[in-house]
Protein backbone atom coordinates (compact mmCIF):
# COMPACT_ATOMS: atom_id res chain seq x y z
CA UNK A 1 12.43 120.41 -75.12
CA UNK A 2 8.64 120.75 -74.39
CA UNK A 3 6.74 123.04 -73.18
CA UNK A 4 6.50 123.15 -69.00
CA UNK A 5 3.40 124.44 -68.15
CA UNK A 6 0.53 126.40 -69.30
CA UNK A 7 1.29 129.75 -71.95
CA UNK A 8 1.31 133.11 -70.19
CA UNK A 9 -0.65 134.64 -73.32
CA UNK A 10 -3.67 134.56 -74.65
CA UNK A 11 -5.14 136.12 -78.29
CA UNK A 12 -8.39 137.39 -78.30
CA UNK A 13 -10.07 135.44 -81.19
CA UNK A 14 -9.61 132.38 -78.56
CA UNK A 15 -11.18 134.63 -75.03
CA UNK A 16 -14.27 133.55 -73.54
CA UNK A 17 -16.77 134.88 -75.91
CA UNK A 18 -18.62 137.08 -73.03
CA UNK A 19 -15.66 139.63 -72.47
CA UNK A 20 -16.24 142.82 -73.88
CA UNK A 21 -13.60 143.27 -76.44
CA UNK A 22 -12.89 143.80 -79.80
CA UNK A 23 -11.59 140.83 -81.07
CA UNK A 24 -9.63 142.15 -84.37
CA UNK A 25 -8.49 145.37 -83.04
CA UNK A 26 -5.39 144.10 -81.72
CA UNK A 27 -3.68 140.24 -81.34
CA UNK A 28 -3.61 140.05 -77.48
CA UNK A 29 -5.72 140.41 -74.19
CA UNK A 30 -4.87 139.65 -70.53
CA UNK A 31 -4.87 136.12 -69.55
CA UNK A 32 -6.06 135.49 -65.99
CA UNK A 33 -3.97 134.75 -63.15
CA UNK A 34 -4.80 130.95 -61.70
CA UNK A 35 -7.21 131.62 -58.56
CA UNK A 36 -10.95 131.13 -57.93
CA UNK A 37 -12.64 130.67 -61.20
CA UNK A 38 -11.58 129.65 -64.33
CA UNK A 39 -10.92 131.28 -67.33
CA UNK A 40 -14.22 130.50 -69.22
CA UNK A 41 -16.37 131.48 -66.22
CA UNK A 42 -14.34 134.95 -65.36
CA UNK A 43 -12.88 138.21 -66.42
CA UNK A 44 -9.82 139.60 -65.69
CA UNK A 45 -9.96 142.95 -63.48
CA UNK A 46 -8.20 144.78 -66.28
CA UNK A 47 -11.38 144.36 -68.36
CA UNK A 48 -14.00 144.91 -65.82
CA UNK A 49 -12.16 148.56 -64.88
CA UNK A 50 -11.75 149.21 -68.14
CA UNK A 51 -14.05 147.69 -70.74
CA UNK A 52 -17.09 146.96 -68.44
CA UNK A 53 -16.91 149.87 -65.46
CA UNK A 54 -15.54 152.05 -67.49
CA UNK A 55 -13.33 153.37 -64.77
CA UNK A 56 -9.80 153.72 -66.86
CA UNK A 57 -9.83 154.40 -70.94
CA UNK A 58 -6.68 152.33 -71.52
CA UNK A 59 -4.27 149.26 -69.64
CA UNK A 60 -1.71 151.38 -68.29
CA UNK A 61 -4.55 153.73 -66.82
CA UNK A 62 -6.24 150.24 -65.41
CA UNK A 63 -3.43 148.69 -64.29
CA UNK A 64 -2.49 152.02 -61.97
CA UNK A 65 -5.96 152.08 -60.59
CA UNK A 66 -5.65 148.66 -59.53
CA UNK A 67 -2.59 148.58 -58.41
CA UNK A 68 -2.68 152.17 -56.15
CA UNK A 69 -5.69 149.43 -54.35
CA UNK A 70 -8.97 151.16 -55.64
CA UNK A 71 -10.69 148.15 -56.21
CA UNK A 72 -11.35 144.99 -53.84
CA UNK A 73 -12.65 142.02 -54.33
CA UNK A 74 -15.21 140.11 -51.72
CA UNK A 75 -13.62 142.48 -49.15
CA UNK A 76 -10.13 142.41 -49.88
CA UNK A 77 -7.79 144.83 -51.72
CA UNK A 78 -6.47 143.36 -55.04
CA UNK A 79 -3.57 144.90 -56.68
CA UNK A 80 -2.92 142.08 -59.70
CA UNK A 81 -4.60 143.41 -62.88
CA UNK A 82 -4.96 139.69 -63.73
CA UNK A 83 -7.03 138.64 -60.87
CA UNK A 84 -10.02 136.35 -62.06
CA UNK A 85 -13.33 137.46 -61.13
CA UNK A 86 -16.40 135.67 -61.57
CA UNK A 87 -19.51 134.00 -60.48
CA UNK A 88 -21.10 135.84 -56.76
CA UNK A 89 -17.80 138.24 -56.23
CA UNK A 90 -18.34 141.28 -54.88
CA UNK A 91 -16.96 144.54 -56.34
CA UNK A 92 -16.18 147.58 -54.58
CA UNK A 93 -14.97 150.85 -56.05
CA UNK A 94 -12.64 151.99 -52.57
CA UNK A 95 -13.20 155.86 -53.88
CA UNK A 96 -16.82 156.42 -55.05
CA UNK A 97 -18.11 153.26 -52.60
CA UNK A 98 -20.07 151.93 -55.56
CA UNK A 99 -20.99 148.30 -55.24
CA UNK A 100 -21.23 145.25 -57.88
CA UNK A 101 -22.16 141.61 -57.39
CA UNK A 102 -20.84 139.13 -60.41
CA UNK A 103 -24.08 137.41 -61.75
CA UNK A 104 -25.64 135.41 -64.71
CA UNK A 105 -27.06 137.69 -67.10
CA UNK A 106 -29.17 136.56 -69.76
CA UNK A 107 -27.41 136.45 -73.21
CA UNK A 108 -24.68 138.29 -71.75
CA UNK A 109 -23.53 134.99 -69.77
CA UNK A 110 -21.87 137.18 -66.58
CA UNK A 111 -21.75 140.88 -66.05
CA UNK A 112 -21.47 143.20 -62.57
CA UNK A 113 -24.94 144.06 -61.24
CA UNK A 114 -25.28 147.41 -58.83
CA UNK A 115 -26.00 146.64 -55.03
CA UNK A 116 -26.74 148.19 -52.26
CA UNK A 117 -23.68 148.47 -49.46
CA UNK A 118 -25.50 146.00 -47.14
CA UNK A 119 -26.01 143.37 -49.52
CA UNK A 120 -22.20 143.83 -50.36
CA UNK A 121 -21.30 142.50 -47.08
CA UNK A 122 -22.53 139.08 -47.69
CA UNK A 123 -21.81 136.30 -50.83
CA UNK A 124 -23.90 133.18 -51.63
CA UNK A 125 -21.37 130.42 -52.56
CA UNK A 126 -22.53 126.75 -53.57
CA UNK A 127 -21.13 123.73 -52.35
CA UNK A 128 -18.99 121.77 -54.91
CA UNK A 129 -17.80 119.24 -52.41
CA UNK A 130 -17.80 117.52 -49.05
CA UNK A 131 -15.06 115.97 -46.79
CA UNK A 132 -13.69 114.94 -43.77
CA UNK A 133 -11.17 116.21 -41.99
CA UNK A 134 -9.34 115.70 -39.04
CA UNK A 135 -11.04 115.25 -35.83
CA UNK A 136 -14.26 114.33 -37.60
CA UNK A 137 -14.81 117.86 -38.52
CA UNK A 138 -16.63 118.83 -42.03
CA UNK A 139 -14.90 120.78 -44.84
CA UNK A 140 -17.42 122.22 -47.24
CA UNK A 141 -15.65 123.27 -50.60
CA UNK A 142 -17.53 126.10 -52.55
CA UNK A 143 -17.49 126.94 -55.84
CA UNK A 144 -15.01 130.34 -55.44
CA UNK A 145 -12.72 127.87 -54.05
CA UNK A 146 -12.87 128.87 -50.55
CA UNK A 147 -13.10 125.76 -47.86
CA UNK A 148 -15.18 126.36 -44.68
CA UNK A 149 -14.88 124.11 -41.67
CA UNK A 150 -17.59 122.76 -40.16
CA UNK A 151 -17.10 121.98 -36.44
CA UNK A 152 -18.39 118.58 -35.21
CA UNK A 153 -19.23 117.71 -31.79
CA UNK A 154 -19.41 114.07 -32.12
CA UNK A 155 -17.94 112.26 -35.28
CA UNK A 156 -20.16 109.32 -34.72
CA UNK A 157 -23.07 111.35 -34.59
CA UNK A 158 -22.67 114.66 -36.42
CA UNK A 159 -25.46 116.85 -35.77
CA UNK A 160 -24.23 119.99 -37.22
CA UNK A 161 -23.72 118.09 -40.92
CA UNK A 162 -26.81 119.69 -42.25
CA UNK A 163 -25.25 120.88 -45.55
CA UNK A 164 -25.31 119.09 -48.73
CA UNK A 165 -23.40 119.24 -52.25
CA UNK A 166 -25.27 121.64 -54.89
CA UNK A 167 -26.85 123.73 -52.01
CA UNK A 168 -25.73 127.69 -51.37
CA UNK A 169 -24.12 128.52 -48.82
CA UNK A 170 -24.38 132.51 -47.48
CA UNK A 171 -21.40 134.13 -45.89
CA UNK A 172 -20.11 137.28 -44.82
CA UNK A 173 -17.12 138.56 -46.53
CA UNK A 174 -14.64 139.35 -46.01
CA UNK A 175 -14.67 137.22 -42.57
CA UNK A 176 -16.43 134.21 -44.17
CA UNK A 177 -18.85 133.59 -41.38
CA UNK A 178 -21.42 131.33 -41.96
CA UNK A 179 -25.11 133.23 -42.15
CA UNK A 180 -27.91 131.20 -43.54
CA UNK A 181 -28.09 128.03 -45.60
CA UNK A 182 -30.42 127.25 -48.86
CA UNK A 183 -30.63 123.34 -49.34
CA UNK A 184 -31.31 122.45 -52.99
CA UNK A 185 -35.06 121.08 -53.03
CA UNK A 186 -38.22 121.42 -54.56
CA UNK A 187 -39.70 125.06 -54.38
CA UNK A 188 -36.51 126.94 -53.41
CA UNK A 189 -35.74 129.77 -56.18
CA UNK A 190 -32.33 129.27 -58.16
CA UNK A 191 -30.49 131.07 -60.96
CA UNK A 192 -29.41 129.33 -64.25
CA UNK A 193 -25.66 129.91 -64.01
CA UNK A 194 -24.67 128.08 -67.93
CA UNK A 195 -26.22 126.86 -71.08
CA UNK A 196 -29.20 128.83 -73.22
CA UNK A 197 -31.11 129.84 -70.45
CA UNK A 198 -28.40 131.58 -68.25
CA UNK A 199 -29.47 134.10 -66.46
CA UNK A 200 -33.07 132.82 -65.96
CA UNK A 201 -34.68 133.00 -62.71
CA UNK A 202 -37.39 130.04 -61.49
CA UNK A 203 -38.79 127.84 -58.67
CA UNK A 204 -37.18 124.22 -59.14
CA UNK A 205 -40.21 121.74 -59.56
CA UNK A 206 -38.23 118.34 -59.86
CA UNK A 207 -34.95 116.40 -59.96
CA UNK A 208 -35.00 113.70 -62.37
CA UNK A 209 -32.83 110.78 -61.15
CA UNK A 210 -30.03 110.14 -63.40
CA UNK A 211 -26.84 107.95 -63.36
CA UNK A 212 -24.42 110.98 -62.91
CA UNK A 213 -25.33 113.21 -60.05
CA UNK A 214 -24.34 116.32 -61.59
CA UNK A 215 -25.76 115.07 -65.07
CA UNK A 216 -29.53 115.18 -63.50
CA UNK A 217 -32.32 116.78 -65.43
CA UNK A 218 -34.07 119.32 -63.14
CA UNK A 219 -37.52 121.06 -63.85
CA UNK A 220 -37.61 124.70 -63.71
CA UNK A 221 -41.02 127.18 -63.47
CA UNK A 222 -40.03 131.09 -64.27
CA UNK A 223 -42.62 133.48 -62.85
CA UNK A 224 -44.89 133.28 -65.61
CA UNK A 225 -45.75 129.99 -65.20
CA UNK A 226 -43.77 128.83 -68.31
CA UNK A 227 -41.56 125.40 -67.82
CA UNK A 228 -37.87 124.34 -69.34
CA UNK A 229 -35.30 121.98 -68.66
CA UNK A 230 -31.50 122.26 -67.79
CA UNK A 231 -28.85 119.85 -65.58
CA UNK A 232 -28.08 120.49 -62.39
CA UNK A 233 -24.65 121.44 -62.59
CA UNK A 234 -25.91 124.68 -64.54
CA UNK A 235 -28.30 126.05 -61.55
CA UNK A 236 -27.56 127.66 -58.21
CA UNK A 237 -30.06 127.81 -55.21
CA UNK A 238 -30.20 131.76 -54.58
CA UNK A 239 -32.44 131.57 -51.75
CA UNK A 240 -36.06 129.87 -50.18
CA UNK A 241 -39.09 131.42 -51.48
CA UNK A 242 -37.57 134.84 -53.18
CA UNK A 243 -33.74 135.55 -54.12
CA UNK A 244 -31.42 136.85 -51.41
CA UNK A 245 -29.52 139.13 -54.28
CA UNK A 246 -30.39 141.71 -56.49
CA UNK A 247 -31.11 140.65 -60.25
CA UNK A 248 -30.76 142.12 -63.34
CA UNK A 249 -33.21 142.97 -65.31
CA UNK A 250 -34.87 140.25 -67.49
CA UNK A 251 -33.88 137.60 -65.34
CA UNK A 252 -37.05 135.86 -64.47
């Protein structure tokens, strides 16, 4: 009989090639645990404690400080070693109160970034989708795979739809209140989030229309005036006229 469902294993010559781990050493490494992000764009909490923090030397010693809830995860307490984290999430360290923010890093693709304890309390999350729910209400569906409703007055005339797809949405975690949004439009300051120039950080000039919406060509400027191209499913609006997160550095 066939296989039902997806393998529970995964070898590390096969892992995303951004996780930190030796690759001949031994056969197998965690697989992550369906939930936000998928496996190319995250990393298992197992290796952030303990290749990337370097909070535990081995699994066992990982999986205990996980599971005795040291760590949480855009507010939240997570206990399963498996747990996916990725783009935006916000790392806390329960004992020492150290605080990381998941972001694009240049050549590295995504590693935790240091922040201060008030920027922990908020996340920027970009809109995948749109919809329409019952009573005429709007349902914004982020990237993190969170869903945030969007109360409408009138369905016929819905004032409070100011939010578009591929714009950032800023919330406060872990009560996922709505604080500020960044529309995606010329000037506003975005982060390259895939392809060669991950990491990058620039003013978006121009959209190129294109037949496929997530397919368009955008125009980016980096601080030193240079120009280069991506699509538009690879950046993500990080704020008006200067970024609302810390960066690493060589991100500009």
């Amino acid at each position: 009989m066939a296989r039902m469902g997806g393998k529970k294993h995964l070898k590390r010559l096969v892992a995303p090639d951004f996780w930190p781990v030796l690759r001949k050493e031994y056969k197998w490494v965690v697989k992550p645990s369906p939930g936000p992000h998928p496996i190319e764009r995250s990393i298992p909490l197992l290796i952030l404690v303990r290749d990337i923090l370097g909070y535990a030397e081995t699994g066992r010693e990982a999986r205990k400080v996980i599971a005795e809830g040291h760590i949480k995860v855009d507010g939240k307490v997570r206990r399963n070693y498996k747990y996916p984290v990725g783009l935006m999430d916000v790392i806390e360290i329960v004992d020492t109160g150290e605080t990381f923010r998941i972001v694009p890093v240049p050549v590295k693709f995504m590693m935790p970034v240091p922040i201060s304890r008030e920027e922990a309390s908020f996340k920027l999350c970009r809109i995948e989708n749109k919809t329409t729910v019952h009573g005429g209400n709007i349902q914004l569906n982020l990237h993190d795979g969170r869903n945030i409703i969007i109360k409408v007055a009138d369905p016929a005339n819905p004032e409070e739809d100011i939010y578009k797809t591929v714009g950032t949405v800023k919330i406060s975690i872990p009560g996922q209140e709505l604080l500020d949004y960044f529309p995606l439009e010329e000037g506003c300051t975005v982060i390259v989030i895939g392809g060669r120039n991950v990491g990058r950080v620039a003013k978006l000039v121009s959209i190129s229309e294109g037949m496929r919406h997530y397919r368009k060509q955008v125009t980016l400027e980096d601080v030193r005036g240079g120009t280069f191209y991506t699509t538009l499913d690879k950046i993500m609006v990080i704020g008006r006229d200067k970024p609302e997160i810390t960066l690493p550095e060589g991100a500009a």
